[in-house]
Each structure stands twice: as C-alpha cells, then as structure tokens.
PDB file of N, CA and C in Angstrom:
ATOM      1  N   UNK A   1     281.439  -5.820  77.645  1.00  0.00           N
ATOM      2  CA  UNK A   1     281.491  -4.921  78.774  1.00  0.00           C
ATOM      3  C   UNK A   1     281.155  -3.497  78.296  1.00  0.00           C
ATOM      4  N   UNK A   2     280.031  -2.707  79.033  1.00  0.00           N
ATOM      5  CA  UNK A   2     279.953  -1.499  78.415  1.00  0.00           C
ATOM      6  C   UNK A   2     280.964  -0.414  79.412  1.00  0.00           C
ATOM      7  N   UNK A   3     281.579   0.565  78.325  1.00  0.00           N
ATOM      8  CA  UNK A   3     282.363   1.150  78.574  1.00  0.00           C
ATOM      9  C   UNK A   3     281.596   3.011  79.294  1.00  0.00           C
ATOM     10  N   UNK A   4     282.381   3.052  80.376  1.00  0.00           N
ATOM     11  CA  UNK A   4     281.891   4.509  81.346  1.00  0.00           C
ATOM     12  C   UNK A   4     282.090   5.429  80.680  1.00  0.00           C
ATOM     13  N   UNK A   5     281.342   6.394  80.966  1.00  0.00           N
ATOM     14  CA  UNK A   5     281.719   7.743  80.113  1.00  0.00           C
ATOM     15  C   UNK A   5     282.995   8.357  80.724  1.00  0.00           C
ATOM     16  N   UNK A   6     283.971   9.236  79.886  1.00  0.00           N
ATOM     17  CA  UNK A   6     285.152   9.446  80.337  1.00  0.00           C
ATOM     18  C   UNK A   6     284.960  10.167  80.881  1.00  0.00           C
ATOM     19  N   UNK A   7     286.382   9.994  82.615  1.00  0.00           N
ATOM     20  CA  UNK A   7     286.159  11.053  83.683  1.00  0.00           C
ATOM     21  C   UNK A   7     287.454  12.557  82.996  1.00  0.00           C
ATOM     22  N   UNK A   8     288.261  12.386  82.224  1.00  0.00           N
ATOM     23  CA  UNK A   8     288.884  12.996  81.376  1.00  0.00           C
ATOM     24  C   UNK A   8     288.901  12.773  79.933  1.00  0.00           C
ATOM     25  N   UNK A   9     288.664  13.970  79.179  1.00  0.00           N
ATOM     26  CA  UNK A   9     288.347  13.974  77.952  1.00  0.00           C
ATOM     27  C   UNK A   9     289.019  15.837  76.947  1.00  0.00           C
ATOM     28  N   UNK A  10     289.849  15.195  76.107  1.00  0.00           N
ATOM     29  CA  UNK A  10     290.277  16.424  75.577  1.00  0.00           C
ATOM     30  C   UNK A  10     290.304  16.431  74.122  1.00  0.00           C
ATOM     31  N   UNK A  11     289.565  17.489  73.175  1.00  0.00           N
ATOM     32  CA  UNK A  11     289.188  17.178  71.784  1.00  0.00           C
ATOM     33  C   UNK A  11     289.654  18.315  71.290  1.00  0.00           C
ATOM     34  N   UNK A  12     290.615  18.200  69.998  1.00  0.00           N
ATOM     35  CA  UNK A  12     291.159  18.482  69.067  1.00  0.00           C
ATOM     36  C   UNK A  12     292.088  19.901  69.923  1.00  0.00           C
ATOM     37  N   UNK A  13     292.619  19.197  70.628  1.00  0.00           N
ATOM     38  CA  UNK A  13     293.295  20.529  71.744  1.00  0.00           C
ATOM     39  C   UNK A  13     294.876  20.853  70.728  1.00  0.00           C
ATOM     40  N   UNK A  14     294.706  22.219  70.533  1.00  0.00           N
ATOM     41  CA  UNK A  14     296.233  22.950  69.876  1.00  0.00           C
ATOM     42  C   UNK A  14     296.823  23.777  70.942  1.00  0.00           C
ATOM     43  N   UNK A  15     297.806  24.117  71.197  1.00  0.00           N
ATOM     44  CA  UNK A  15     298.619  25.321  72.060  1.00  0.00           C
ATOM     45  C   UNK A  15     299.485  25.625  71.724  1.00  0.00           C
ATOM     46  N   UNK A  16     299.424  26.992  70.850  1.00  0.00           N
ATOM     47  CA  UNK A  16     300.830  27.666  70.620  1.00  0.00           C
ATOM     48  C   UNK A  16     300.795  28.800  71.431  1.00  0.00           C
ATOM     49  N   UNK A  17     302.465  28.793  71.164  1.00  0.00           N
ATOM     50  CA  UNK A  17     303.413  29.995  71.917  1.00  0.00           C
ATOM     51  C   UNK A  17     303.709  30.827  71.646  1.00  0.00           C
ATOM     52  N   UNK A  18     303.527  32.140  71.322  1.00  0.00           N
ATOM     53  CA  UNK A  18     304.162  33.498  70.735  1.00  0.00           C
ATOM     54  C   UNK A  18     305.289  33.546  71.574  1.00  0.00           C
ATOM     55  N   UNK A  19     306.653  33.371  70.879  1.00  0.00           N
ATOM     56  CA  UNK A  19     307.845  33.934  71.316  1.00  0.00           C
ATOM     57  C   UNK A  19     308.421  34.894  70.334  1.00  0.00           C
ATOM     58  N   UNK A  20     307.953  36.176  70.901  1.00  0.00           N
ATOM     59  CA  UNK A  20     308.142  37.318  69.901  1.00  0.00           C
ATOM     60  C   UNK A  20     307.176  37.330  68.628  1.00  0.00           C
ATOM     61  N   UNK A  21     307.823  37.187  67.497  1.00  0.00           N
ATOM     62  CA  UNK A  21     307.239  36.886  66.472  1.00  0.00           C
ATOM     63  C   UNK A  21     306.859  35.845  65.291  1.00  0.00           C
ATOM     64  N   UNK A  22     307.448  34.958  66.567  1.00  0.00           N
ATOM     65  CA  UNK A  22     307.259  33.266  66.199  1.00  0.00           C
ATOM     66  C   UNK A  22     306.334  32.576  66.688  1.00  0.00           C
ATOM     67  N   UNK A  23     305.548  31.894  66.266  1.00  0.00           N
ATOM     68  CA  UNK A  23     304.432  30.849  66.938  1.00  0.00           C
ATOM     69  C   UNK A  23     304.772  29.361  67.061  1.00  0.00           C
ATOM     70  N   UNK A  24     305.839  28.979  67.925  1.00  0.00           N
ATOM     71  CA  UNK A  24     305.515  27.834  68.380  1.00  0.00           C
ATOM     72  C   UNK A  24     304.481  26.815  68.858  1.00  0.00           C
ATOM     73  N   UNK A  25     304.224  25.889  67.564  1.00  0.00           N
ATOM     74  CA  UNK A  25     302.451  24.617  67.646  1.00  0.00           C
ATOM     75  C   UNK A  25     303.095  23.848  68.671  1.00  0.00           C
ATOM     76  N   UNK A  26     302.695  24.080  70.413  1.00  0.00           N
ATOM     77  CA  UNK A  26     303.200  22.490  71.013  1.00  0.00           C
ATOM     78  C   UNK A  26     302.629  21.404  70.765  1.00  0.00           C
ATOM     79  N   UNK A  27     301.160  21.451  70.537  1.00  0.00           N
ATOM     80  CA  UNK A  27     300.040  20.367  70.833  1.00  0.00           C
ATOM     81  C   UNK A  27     299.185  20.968  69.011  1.00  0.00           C
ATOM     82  N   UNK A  28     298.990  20.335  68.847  1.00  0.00           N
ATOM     83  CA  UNK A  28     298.089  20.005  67.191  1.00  0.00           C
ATOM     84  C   UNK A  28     297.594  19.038  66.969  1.00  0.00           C
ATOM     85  N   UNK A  29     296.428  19.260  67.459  1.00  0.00           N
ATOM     86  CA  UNK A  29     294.992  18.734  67.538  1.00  0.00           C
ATOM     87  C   UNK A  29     294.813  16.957  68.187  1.00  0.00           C
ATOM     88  N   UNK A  30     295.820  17.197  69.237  1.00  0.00           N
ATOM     89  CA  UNK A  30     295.555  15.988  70.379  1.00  0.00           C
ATOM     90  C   UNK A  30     293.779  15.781  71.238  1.00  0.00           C
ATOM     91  N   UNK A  31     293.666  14.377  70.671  1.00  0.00           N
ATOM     92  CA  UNK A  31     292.034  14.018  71.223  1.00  0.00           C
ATOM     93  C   UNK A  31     292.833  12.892  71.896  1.00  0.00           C
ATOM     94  N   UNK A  32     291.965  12.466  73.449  1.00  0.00           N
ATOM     95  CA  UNK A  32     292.358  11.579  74.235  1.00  0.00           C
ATOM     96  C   UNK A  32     291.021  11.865  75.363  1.00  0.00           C
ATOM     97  N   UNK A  33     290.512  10.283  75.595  1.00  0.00           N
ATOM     98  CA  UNK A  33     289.282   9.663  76.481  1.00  0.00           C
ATOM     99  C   UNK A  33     290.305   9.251  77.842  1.00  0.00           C
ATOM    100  N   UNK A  34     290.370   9.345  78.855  1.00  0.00           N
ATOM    101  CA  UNK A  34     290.292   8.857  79.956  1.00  0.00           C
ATOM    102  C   UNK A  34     289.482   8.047  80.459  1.00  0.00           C
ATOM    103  N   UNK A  35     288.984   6.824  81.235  1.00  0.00           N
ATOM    104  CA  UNK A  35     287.751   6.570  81.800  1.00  0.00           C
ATOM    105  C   UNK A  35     287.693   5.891  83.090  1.00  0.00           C
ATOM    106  N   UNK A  36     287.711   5.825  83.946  1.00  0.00           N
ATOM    107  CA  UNK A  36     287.721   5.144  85.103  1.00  0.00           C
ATOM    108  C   UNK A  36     288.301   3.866  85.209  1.00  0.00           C
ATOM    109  N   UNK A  37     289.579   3.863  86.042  1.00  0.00           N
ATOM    110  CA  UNK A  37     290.031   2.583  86.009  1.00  0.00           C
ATOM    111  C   UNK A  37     291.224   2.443  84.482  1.00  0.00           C
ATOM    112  N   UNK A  38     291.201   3.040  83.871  1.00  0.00           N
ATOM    113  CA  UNK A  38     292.572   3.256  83.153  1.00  0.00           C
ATOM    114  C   UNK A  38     293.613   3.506  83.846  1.00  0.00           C
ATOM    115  N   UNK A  39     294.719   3.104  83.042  1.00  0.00           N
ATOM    116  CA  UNK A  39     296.280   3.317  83.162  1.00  0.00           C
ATOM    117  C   UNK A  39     296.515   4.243  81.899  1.00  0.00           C
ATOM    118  N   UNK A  40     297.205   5.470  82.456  1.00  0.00           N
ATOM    119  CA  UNK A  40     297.824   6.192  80.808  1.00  0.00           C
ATOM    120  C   UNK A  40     299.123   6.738  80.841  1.00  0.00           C
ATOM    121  N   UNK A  41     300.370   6.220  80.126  1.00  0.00           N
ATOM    122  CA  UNK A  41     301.634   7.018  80.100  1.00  0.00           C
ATOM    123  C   UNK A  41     301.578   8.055  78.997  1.00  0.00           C
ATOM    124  N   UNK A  42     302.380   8.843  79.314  1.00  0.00           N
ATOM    125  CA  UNK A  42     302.688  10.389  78.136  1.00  0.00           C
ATOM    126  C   UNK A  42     303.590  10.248  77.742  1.00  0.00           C
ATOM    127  N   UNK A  43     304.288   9.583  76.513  1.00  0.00           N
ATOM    128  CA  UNK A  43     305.786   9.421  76.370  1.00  0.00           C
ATOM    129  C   UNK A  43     306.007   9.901  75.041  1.00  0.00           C
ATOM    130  N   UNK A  44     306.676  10.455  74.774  1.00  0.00           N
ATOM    131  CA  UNK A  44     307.605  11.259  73.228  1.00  0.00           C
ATOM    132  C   UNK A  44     308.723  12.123  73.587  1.00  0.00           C
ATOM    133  N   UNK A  45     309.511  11.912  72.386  1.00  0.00           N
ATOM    134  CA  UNK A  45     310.329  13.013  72.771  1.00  0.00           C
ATOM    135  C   UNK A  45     310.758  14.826  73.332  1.00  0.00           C
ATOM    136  N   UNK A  46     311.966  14.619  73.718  1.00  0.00           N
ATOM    137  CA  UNK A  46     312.188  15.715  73.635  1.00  0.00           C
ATOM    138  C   UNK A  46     311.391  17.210  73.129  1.00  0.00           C
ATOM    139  N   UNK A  47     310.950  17.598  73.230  1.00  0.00           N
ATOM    140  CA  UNK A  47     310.209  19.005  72.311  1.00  0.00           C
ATOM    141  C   UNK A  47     308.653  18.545  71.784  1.00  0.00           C
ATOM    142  N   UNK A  48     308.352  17.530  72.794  1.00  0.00           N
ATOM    143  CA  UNK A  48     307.617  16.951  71.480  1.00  0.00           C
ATOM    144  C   UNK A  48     305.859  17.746  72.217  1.00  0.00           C
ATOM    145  N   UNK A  49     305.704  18.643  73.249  1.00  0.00           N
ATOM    146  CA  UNK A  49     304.717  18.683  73.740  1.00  0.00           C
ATOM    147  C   UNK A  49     304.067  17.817  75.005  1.00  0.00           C
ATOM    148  N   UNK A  50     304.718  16.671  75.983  1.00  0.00           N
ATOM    149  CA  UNK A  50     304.405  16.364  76.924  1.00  0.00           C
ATOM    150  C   UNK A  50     303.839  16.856  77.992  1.00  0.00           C
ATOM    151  N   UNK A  51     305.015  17.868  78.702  1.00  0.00           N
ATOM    152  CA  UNK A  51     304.555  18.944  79.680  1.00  0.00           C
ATOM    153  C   UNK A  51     303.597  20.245  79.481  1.00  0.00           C
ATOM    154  N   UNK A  52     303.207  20.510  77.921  1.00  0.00           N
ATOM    155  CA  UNK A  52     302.922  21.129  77.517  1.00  0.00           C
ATOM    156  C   UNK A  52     300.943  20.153  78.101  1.00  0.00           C
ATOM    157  N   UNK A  53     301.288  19.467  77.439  1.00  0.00           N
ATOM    158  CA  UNK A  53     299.858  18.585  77.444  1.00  0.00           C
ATOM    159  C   UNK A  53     299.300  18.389  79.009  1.00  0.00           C
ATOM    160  N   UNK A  54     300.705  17.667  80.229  1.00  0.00           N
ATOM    161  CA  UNK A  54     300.529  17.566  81.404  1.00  0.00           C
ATOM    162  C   UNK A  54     299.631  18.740  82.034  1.00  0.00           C
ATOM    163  N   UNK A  55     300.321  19.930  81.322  1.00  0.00           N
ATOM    164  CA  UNK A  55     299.668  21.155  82.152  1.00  0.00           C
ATOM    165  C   UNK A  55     298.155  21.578  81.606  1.00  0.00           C
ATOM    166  N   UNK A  56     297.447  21.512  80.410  1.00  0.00           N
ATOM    167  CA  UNK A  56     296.596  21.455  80.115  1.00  0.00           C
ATOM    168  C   UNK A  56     295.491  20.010  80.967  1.00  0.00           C
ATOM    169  N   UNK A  57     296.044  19.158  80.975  1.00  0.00           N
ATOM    170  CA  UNK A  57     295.210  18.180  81.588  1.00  0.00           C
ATOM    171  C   UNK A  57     294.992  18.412  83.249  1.00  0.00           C
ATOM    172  N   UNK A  58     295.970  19.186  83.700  1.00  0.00           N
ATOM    173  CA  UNK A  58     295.805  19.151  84.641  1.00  0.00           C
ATOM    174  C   UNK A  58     295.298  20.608  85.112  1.00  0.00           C
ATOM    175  N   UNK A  59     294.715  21.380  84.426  1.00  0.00           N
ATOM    176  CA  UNK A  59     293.997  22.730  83.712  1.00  0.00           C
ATOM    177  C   UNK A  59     294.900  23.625  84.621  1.00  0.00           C
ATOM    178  N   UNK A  60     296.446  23.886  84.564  1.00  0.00           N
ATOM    179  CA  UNK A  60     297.380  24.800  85.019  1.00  0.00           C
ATOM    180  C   UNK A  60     297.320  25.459  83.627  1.00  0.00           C
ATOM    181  N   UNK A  61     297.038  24.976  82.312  1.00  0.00           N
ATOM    182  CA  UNK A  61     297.195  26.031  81.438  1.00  0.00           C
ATOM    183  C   UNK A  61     295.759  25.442  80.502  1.00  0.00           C
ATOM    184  N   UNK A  62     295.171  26.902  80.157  1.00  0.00           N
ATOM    185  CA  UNK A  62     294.018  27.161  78.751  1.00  0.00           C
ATOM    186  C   UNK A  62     294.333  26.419  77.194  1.00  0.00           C
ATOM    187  N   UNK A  63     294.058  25.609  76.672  1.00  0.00           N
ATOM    188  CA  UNK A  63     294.398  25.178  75.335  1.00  0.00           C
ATOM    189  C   UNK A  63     293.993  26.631  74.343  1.00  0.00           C
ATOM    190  N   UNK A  64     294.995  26.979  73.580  1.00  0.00           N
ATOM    191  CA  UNK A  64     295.161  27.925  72.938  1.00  0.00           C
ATOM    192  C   UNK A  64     293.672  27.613  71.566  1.00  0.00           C
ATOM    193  N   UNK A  65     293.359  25.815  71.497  1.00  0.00           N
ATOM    194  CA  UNK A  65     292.160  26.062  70.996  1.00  0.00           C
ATOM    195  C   UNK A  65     291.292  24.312  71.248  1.00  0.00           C
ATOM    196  N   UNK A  66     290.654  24.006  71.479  1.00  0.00           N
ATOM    197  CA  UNK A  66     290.062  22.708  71.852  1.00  0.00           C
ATOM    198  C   UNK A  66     289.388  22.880  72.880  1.00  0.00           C
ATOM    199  N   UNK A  67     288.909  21.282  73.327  1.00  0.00           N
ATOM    200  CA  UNK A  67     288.118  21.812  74.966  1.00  0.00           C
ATOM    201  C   UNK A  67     288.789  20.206  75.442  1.00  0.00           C
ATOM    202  N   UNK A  68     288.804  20.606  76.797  1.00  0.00           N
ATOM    203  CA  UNK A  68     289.351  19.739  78.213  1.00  0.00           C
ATOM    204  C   UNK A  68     288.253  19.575  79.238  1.00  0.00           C
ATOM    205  N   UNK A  69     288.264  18.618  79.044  1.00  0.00           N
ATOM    206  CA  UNK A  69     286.839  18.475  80.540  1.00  0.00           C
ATOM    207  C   UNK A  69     286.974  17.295  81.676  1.00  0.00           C
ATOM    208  N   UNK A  70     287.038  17.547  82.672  1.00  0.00           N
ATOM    209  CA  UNK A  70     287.462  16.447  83.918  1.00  0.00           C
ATOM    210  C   UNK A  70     285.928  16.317  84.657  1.00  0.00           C
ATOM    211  N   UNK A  71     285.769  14.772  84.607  1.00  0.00           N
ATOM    212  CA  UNK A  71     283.982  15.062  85.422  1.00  0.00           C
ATOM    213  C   UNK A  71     282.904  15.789  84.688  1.00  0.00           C
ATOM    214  N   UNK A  72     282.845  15.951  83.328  1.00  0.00           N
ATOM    215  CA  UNK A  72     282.608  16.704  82.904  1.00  0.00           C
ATOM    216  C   UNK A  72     282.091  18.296  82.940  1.00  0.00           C
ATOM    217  N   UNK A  73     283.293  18.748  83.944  1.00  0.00           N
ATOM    218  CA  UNK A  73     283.832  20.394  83.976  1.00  0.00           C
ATOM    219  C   UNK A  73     284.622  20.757  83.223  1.00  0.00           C
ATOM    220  N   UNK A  74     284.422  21.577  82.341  1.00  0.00           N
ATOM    221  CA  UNK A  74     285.276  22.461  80.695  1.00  0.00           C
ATOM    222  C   UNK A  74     285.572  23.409  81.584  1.00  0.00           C
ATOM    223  N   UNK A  75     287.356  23.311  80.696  1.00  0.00           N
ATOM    224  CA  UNK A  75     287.925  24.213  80.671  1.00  0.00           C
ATOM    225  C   UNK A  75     288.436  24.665  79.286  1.00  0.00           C
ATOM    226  N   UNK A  76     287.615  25.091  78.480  1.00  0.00           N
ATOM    227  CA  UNK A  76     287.663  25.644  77.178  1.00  0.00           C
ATOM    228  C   UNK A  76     288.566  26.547  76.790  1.00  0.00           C
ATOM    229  N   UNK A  77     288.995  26.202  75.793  1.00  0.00           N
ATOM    230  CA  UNK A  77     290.410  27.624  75.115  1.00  0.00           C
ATOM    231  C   UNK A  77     289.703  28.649  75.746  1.00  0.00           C
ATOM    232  N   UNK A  78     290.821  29.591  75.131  1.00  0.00           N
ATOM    233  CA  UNK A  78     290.546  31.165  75.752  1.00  0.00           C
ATOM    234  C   UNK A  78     289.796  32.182  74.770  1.00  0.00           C
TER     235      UNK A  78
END
C-alpha cells in the first residue's frame, strides 16, 4: 500500500521557556508524520511536554526552533 503524504508533519521541533533566568527545554527535538486516516494518542508524564506539544500542533504556539506544517502550511519557529 503506498503511503499519503502527511497532512501533519513536525521536524526536530524544541520549545523552551525563559522563566527569569532559567530556560526550561519542554520539547527536544520531537519529529512526528501524521497522514490521513491515522489514529494518534499523546501520552507521558507529568512535566513531560504534552500540552506543550498540543499547542504547537495545533499552531496556538511558535516552536522555539523546528518547523510544523498542516496541509503543507509552515508555521516555522520564530
């Protein structure tokens, strides 16, 4: 079966947090294909970057460095 090109796609995506003078890494260097007709759960712990990721995929937030593309529309770090 040949496989569709992905309708979500996110490569080597990092996002840290400046809190003050600390840099919190949520995400370090998460790659993930989507493709039509998939099923995908987000599961880890606590602290572990989930919602952090949710909101990038769902381009409410800029990946501090990687690229995100839905349909292939980028929404590239900042």
């Amino acid at each position: 079966m040949e496989q569709s090109e992905a309708i979500l796609k996110i490569e080597d995506v990092h996002n840290i947090y400046e809190v003050g003078e600390v840099h919190i890494n949520a995400l370090r260097g998460v790659t993930l294909e989507v493709h039509s007709g998939d099923f995908v759960a987000v599961m880890g712990a606590s602290g572990s970057g989930k919602s952090t990721l949710m909101h990038i995929l769902g381009w409410l937030d800029r990946p501090t460095k990687g690229r995100n593309s839905f349909c292939g529309r980028s929404n590239r770090s900042a």
